[in-house]
Protein backbone atom coordinates (compact mmCIF):
# COMPACT_ATOMS: atom_id res chain seq x y z
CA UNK A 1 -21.20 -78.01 78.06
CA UNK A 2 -20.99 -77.20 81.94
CA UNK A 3 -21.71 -79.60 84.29
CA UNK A 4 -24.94 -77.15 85.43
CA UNK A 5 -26.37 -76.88 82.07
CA UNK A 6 -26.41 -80.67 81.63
CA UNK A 7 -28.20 -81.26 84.92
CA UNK A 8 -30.61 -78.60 83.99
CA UNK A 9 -31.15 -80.17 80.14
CA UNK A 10 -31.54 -83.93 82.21
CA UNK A 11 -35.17 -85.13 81.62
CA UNK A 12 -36.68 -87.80 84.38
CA UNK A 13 -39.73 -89.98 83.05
CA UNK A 14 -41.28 -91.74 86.73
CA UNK A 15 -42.37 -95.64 85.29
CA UNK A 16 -43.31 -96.49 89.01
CA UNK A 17 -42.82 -96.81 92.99
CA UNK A 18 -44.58 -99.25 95.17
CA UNK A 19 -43.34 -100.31 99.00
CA UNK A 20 -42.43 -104.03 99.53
CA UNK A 21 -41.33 -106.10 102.51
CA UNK A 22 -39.43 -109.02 102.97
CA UNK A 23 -38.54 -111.56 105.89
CA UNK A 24 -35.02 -112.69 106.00
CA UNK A 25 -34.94 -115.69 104.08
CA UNK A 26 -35.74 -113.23 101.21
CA UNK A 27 -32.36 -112.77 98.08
CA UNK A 28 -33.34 -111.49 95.02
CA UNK A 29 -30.92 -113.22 92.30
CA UNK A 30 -28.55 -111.56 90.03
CA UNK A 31 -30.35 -109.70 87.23
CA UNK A 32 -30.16 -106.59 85.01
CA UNK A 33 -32.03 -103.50 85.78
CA UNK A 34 -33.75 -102.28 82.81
CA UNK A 35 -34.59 -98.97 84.37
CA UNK A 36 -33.04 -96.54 87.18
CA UNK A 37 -34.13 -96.82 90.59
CA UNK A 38 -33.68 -95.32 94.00
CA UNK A 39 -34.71 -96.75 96.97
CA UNK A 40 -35.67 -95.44 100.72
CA UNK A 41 -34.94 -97.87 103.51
CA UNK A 42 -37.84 -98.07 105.82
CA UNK A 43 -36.93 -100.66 108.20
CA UNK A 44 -34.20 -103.51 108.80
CA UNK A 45 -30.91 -103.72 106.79
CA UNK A 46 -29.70 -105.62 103.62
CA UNK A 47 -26.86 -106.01 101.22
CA UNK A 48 -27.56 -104.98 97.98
CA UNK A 49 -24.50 -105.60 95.22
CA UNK A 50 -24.28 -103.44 92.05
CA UNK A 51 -21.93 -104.13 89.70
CA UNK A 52 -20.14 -106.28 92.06
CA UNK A 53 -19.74 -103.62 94.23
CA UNK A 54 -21.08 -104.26 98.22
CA UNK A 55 -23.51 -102.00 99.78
CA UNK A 56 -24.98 -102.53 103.47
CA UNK A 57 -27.86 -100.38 103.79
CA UNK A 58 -29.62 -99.62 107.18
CA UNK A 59 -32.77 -97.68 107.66
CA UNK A 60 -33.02 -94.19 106.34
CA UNK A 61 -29.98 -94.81 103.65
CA UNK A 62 -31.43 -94.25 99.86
CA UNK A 63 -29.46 -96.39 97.09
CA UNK A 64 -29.22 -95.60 93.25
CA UNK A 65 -29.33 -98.33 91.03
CA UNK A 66 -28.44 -96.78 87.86
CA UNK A 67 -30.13 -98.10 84.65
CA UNK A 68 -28.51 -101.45 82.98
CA UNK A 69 -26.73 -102.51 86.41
CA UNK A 70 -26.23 -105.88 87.70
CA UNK A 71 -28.43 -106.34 91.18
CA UNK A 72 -28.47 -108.72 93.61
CA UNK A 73 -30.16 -108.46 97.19
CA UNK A 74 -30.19 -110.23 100.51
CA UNK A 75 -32.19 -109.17 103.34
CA UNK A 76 -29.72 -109.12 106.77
CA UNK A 77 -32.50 -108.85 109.38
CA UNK A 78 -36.26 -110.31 110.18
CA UNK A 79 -37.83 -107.63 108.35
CA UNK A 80 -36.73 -105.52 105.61
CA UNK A 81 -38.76 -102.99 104.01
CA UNK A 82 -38.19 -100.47 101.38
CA UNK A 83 -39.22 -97.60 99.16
CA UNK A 84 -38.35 -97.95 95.18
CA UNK A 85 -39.38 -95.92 92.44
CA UNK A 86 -38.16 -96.60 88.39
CA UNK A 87 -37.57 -94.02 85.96
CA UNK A 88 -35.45 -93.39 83.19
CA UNK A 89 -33.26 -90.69 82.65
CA UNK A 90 -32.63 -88.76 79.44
CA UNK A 91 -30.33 -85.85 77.94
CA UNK A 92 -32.60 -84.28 74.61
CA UNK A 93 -29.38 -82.58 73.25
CA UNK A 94 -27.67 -83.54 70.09
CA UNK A 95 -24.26 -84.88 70.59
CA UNK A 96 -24.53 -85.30 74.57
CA UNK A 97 -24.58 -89.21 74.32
CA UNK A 98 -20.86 -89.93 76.47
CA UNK A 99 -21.47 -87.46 79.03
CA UNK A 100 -23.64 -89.14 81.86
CA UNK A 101 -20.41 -89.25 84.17
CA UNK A 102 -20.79 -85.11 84.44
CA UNK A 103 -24.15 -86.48 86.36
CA UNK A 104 -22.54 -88.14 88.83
CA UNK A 105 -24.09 -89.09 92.25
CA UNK A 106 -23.42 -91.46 95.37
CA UNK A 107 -24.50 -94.70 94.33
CA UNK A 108 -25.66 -94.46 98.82
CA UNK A 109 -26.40 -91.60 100.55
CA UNK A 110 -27.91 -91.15 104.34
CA UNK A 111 -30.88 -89.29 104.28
CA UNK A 112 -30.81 -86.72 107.21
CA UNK A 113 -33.96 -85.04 105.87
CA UNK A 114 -37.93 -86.37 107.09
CA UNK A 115 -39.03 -84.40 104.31
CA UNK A 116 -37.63 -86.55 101.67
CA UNK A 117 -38.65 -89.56 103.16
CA UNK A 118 -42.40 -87.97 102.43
CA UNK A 119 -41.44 -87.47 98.96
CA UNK A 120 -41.27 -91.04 98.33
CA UNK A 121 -44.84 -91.98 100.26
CA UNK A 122 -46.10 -88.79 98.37
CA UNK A 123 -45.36 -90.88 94.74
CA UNK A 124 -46.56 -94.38 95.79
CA UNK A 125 -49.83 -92.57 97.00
CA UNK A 126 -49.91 -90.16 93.81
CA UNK A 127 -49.14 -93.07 91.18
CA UNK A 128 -52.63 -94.40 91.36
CA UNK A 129 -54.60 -90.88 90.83
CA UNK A 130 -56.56 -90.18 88.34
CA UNK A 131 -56.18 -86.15 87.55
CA UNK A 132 -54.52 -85.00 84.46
CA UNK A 133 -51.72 -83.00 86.10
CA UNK A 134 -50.27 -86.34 87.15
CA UNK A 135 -47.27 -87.23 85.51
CA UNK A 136 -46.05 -83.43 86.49
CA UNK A 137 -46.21 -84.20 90.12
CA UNK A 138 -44.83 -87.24 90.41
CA UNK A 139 -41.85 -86.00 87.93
CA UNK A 140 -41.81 -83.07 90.46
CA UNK A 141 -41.59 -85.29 93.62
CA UNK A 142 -38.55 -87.55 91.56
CA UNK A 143 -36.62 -84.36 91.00
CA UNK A 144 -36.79 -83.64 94.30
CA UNK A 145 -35.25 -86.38 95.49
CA UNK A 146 -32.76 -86.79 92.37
CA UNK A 147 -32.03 -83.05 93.75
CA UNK A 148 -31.13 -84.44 97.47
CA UNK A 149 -28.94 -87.03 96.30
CA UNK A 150 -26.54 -84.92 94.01
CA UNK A 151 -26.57 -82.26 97.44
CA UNK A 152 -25.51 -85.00 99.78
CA UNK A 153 -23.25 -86.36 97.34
CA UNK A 154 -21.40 -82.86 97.20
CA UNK A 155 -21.68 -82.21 100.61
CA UNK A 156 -19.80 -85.61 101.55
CA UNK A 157 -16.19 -85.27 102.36
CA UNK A 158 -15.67 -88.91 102.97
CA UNK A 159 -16.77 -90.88 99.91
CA UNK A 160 -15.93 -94.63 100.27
CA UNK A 161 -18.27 -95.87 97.62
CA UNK A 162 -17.67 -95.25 93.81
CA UNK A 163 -19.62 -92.38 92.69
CA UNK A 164 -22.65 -93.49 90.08
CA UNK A 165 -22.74 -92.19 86.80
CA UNK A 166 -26.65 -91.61 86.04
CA UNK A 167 -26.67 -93.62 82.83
CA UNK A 168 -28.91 -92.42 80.27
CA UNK A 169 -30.79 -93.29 77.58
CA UNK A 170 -30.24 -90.99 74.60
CA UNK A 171 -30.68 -92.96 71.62
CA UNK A 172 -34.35 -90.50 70.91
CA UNK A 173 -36.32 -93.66 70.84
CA UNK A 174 -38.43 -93.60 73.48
CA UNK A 175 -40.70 -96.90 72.36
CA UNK A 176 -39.06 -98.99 74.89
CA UNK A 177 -40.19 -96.53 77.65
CA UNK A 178 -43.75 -96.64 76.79
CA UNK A 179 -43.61 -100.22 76.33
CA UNK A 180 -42.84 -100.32 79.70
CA UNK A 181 -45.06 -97.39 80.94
CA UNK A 182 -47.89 -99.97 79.58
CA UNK A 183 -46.47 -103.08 81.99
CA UNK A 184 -46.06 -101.61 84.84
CA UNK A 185 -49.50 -100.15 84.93
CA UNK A 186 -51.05 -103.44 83.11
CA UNK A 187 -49.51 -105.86 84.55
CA UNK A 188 -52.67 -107.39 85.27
CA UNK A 189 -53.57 -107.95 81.47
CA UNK A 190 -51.95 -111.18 79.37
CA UNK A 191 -50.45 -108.18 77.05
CA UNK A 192 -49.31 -109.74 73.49
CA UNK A 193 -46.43 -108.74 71.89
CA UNK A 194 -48.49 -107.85 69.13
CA UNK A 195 -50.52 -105.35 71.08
CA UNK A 196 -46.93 -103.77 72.28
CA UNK A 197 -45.91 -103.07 68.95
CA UNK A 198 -48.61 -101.92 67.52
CA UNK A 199 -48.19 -99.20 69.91
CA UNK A 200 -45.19 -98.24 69.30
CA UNK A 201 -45.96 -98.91 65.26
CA UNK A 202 -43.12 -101.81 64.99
CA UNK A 203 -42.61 -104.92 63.95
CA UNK A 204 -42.82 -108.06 66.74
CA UNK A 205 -38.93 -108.89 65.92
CA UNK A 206 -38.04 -105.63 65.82
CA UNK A 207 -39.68 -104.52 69.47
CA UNK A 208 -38.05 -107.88 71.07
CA UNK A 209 -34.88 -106.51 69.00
CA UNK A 210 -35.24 -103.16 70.95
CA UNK A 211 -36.57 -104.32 74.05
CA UNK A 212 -33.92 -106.69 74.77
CA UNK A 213 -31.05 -104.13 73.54
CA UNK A 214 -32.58 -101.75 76.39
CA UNK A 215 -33.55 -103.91 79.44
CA UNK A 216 -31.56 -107.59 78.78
CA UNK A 217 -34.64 -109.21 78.97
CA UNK A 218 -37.81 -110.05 76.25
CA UNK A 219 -40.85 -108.46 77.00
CA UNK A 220 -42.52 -111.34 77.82
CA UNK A 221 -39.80 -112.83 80.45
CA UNK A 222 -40.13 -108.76 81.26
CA UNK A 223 -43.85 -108.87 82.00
CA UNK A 224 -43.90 -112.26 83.77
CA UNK A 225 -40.91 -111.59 86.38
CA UNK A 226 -43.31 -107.81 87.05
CA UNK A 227 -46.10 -110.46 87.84
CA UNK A 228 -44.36 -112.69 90.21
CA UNK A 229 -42.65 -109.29 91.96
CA UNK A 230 -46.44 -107.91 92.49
CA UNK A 231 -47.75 -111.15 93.66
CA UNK A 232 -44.60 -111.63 96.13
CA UNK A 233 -45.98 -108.24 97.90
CA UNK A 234 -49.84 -109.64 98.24
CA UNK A 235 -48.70 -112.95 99.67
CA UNK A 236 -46.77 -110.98 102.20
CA UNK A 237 -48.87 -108.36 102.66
CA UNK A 238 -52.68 -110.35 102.53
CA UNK A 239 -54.44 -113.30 103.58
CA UNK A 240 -55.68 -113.76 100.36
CA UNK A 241 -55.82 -117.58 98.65
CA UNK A 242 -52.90 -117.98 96.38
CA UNK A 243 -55.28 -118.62 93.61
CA UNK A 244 -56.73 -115.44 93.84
CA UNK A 245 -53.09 -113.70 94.09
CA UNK A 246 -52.44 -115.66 90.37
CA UNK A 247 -55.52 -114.56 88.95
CA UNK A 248 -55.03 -110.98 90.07
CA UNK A 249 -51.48 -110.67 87.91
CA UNK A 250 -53.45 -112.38 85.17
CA UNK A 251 -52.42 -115.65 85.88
CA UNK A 252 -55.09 -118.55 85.92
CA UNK A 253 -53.64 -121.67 86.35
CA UNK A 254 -52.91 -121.87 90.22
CA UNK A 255 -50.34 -124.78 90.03
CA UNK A 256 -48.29 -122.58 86.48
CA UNK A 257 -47.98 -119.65 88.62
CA UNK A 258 -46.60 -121.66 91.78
CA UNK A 259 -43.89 -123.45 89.47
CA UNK A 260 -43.03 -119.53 87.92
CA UNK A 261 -43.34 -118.22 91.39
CA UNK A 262 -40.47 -120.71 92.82
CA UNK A 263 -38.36 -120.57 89.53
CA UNK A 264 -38.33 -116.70 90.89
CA UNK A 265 -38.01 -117.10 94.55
CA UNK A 266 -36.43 -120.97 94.98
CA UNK A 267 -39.51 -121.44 97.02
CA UNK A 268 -43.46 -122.05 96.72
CA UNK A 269 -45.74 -118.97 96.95
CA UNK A 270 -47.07 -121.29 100.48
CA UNK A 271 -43.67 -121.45 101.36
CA UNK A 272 -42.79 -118.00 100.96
CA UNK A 273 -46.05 -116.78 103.03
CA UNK A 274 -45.07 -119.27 105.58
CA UNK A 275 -41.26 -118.29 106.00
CA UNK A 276 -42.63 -114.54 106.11
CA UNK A 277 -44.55 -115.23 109.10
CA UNK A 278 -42.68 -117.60 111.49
């Protein structure tokens, strides 16, 4: 099968975009990505490693983390501030499980275009609406970019980074996906692994089975490190009480979720609002 009729058989499913900020002090720890993401540099400039390969990104460069890569982060400047959305990526054809490296793309691109930059804002503000048409929007938006990114990565004669394979998930089991569909837009709730798999109609050892097989993590270290990323953002981002910021991610013993937050983070959630700030 051509390269061209793969792309056009590739299915995207958006799981979520949000904008966060960081101050410098901020290094997000070695971990595996259960899900693909691309990223839009807003402001200031970090080093992001991916499969122990370096990346210094400046504003306006987008990065592709491809799904079930090692990431680590470390903010280079005062301020750094960036775009992400998560998806997952799919093939629906029988036998094309081994062919993700025909869907190659620069793991970092420049982006040279304002337009695409609007793509991006256009999802985060989309996410939240409530209209039935959706899901085909914000899939439209992610193509968009997805587009961009395999044009720039043709059109660039000097290619010092390791091209990306977009890894895929073509096992036609897409229970993990909703699984996570259901976190990322409940993070809020205290969800039971019980509820997840009676969603998905399994078993609980067989859904932590899964779960782990597809993201390296259980759903409930899964759900907890979503909690502590959402509350990073508010403590940055609000004046509100740190209490409040726990009980908002479902969390409603102050002093649990300031020993989680700092297992996460090496510091207090106090801390991290103060080192933001100075």
């Amino acid at each position: 099968m051509s390269e061209n009729h793969i792309r056009q058989a590739l299915r995207l499913h958006f799981l979520y975009a949000e904008t966060y900020s960081f101050p410098k002090e901020w290094s997000f720890q070695e971990s595996m990505t259960p899900y693909s993401m691309i990223r839009y540099i807003v402001k200031g400039a970090a080093q992001f490693v991916i499969d122990e390969t370096i990346y210094h990104l400046e504003e306006n460069d987008i990065i592709y983390i491809p799904q079930g890569s090692t990431l680590c982060c470390d903010a280079l400047t005062d301020e750094f501030s960036f775009m992400s959305i998560r998806f997952t990526a799919s093939l629906p054809i029988p036998g094309s499980e081994g062919r993700p490296e025909m869907l190659g793309m620069d793991s970092k691109v420049k982006c040279t275009d304002p337009q695409i930059k609007q793509y991006f804002q256009s999802i985060i503000n989309e996410k939240n609406a409530n209209n039935r048409g959706k899901q085909y929007t914000l899939r439209g938006y992610l193509e968009l970019i997805v587009g961009y990114i395999i044009s720039a990565s043709d059109a660039s004669l000097a290619k010092p980074d390791k091209p990306k394979n977009m890894k895929l998930d073509n096992k036609n089991d897409n229970r993990v996906e909703i699984v996570l569909a259901h976190m990322l837009n409940h993070y809020k709730e205290n969800i039971t692994i019980e509820e997840m798999s009676r969603m998905v109609n399994l078993s609980s050892a067989s859904l932590r089975r899964l779960f782990k097989r597809h993201t390296g993590k259980s759903p409930s270290d899964f759900l907890i490190e979503l909690k502590m990323v959402v509350a990073a953002k508010r403590i940055l981002e609000t004046d509100e009480r740190i209490s409040d910021i726990a009980y908002e991610v479902g969390i409603k013993d102050p002093n649990y979720f300031s020993r989680i937050f700092k297992k996460y983070y090496r510091v207090t959630p106090v801390s991290y609002r103060q080192l933001a700030r100075e």
